[in-house]
C-alpha atoms as a PDB file:
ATOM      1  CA  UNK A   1      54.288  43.093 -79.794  1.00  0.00           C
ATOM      2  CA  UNK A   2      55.558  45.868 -78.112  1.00  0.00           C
ATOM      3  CA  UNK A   3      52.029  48.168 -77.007  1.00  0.00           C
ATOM      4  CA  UNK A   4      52.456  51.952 -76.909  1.00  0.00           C
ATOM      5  CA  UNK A   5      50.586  52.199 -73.411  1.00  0.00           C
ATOM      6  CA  UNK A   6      52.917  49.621 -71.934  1.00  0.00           C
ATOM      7  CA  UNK A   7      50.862  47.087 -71.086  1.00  0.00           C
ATOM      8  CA  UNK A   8      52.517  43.644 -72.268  1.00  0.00           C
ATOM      9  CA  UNK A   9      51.112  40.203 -72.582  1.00  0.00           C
ATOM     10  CA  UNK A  10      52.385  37.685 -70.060  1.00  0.00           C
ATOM     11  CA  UNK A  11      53.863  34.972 -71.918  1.00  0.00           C
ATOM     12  CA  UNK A  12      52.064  31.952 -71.580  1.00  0.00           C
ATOM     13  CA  UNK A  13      53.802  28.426 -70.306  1.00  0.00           C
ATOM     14  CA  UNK A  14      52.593  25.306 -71.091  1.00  0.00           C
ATOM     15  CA  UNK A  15      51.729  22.608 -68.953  1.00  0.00           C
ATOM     16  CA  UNK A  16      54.817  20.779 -69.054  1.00  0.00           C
ATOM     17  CA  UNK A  17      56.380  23.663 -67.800  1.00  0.00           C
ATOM     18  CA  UNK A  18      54.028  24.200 -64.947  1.00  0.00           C
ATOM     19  CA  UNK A  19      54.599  19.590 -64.278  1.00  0.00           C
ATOM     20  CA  UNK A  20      58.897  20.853 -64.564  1.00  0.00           C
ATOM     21  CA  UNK A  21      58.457  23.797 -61.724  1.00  0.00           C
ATOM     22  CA  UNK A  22      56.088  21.902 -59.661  1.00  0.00           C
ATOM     23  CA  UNK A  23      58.291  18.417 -59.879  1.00  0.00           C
ATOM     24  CA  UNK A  24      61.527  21.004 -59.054  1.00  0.00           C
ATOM     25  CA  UNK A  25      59.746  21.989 -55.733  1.00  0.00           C
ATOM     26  CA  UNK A  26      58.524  18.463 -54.840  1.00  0.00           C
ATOM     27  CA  UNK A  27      62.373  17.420 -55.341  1.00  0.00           C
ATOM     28  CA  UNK A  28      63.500  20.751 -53.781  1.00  0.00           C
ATOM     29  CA  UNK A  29      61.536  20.273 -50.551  1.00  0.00           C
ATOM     30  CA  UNK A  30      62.546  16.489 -49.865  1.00  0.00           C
ATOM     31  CA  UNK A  31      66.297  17.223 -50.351  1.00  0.00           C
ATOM     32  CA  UNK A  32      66.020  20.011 -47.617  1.00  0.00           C
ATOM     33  CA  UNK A  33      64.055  17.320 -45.685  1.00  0.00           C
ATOM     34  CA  UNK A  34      66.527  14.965 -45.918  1.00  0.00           C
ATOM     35  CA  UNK A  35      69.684  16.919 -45.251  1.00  0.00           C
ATOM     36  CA  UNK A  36      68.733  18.954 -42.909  1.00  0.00           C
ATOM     37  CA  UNK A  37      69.790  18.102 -39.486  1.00  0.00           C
ATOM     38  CA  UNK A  38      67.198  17.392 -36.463  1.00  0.00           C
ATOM     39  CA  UNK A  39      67.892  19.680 -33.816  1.00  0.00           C
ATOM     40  CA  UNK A  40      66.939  17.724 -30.436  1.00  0.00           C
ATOM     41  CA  UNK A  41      63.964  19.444 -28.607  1.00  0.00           C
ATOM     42  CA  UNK A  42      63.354  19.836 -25.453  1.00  0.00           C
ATOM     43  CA  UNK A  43      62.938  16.435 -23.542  1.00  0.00           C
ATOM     44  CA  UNK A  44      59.736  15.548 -22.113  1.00  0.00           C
ATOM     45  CA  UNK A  45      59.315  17.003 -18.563  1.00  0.00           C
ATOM     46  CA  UNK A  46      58.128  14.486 -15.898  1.00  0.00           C
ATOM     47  CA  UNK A  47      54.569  15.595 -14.368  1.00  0.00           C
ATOM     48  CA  UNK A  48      54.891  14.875 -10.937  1.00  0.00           C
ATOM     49  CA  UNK A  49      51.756  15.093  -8.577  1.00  0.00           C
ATOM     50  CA  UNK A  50      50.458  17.915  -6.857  1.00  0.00           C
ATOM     51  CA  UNK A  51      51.753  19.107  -3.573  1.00  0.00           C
ATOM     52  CA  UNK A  52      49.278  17.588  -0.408  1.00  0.00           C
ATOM     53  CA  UNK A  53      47.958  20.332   1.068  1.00  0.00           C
ATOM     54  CA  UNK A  54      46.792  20.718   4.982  1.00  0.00           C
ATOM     55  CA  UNK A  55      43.667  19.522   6.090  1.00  0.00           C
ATOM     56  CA  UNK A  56      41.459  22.240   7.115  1.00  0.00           C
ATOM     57  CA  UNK A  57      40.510  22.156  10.526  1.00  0.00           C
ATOM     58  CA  UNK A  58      36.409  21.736  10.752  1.00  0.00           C
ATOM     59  CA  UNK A  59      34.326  25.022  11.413  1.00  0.00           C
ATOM     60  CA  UNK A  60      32.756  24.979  14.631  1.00  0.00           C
ATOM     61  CA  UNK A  61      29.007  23.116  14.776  1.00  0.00           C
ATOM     62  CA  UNK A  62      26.420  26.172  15.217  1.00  0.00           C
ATOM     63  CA  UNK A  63      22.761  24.919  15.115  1.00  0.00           C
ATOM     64  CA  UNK A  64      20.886  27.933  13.220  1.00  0.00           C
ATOM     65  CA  UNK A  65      18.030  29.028  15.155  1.00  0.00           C
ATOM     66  CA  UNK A  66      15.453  26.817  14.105  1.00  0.00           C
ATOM     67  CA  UNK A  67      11.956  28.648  12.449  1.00  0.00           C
ATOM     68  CA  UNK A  68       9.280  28.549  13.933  1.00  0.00           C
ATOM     69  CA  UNK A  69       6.640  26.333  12.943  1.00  0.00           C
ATOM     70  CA  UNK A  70       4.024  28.234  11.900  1.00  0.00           C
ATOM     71  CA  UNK A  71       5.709  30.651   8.801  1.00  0.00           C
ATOM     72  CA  UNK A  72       7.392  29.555   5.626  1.00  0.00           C
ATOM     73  CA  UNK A  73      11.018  28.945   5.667  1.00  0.00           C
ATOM     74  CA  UNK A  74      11.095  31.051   2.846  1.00  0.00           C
ATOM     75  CA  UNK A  75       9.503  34.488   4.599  1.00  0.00           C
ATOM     76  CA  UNK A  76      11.682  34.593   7.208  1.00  0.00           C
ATOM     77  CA  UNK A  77      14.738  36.461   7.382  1.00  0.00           C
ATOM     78  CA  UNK A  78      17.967  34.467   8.008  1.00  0.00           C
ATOM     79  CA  UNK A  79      21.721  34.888   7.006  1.00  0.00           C
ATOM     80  CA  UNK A  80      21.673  35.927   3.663  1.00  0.00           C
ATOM     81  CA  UNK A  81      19.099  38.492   4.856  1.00  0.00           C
ATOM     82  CA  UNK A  82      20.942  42.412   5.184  1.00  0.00           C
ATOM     83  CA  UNK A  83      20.424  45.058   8.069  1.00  0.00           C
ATOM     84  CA  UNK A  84      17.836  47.114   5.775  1.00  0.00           C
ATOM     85  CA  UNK A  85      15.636  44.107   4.267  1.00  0.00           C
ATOM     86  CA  UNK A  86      12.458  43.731   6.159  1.00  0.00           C
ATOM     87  CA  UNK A  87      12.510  40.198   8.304  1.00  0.00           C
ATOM     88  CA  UNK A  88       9.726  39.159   5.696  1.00  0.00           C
ATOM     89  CA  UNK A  89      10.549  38.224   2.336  1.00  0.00           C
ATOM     90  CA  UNK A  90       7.294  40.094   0.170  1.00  0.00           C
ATOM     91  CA  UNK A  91       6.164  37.530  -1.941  1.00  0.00           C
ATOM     92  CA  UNK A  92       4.175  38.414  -5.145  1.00  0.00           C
ATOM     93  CA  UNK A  93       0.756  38.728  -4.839  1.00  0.00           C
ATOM     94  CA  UNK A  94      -1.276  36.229  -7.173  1.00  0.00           C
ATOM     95  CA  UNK A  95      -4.287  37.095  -9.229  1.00  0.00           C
ATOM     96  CA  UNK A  96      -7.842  35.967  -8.258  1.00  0.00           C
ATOM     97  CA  UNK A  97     -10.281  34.506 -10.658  1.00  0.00           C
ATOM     98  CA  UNK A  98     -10.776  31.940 -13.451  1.00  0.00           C
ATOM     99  CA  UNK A  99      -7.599  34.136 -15.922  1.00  0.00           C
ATOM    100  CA  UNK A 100      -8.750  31.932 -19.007  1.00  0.00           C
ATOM    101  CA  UNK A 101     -11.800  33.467 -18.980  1.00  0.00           C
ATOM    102  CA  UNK A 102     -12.528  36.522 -21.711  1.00  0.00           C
ATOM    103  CA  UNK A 103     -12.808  40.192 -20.970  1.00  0.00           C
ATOM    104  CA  UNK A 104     -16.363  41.015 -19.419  1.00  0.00           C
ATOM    105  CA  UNK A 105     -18.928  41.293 -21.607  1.00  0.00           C
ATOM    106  CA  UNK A 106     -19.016  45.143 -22.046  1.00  0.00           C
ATOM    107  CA  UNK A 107     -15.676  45.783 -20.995  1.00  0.00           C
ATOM    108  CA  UNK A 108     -14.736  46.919 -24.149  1.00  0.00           C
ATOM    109  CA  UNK A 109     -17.336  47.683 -26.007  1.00  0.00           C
ATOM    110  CA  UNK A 110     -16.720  51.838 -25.733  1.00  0.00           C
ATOM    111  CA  UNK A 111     -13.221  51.349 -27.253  1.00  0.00           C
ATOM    112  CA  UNK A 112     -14.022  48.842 -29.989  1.00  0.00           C
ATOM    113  CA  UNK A 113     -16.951  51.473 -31.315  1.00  0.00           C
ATOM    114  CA  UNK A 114     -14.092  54.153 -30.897  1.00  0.00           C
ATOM    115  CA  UNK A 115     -11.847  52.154 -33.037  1.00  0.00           C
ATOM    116  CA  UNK A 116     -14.304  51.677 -35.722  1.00  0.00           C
ATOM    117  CA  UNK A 117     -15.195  55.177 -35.972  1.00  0.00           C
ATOM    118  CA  UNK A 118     -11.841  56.012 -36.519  1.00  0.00           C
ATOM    119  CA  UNK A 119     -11.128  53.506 -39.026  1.00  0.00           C
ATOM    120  CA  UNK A 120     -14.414  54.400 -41.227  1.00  0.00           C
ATOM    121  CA  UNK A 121     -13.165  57.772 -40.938  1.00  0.00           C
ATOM    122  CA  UNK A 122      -9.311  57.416 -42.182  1.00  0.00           C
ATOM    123  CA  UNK A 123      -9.961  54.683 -44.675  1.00  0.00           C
END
């Protein structure tokens, strides 16, 4: 039926027709397979081992000036150290005191009233 806005239906196939195309392709694809002819590729290259390369000749033996015994190794300034750096390393300072303990009782006492008042107040 022919519709006046030209839309069409698509006619419908059945499965045998579906099993016919897709059997036609199967066949299709194995003839080309078959006579086709194989084009040589490129032959396998040989790997063949890396070039020796010269021994390097052994850097001088320099004993570093040795620290002295007293400081840590790690305070005192040595290659890796620039111009500008101070010849000791600052290390970070660590806290005194037991840290698992709680605030001091009455430490914050002023601010927990504070935050009370202001929360009776707003709601």
């Amino acid at each position: 039926m022919h519709h006046p806005n030209g839309r069409h239906r698509r006619p419908v196939e059945s499965l045998a027709a579906r099993l016919w195309q897709l059997a036609a392709a199967a066949l299709a694809t194995a003839l080309t397979y078959v006579f086709t002819p194989q084009t040589p590729g490129p032959e396998p290259r040989a790997i063949t081992p890396a070039p020796e390369r010269p021994a390097l000749t052994p850097a001088p033996s320099v004993e570093p000036d040795a620290p002295e015994p007293g400081p840590d190794p790690d305070e005192i300034g040595g290659a890796l150290v620039r111009p500008y750096m101070l010849t000791r390393v600052p290390r970070p300072r660590l806290p005194v005191g037991d840290l698992l303990t709680g605030p001091a009782p009455g430490e914050f006492d002023e601010l927990a009233s504070l935050i009370r008042h202001y929360l009776d107040r707003s709601g």
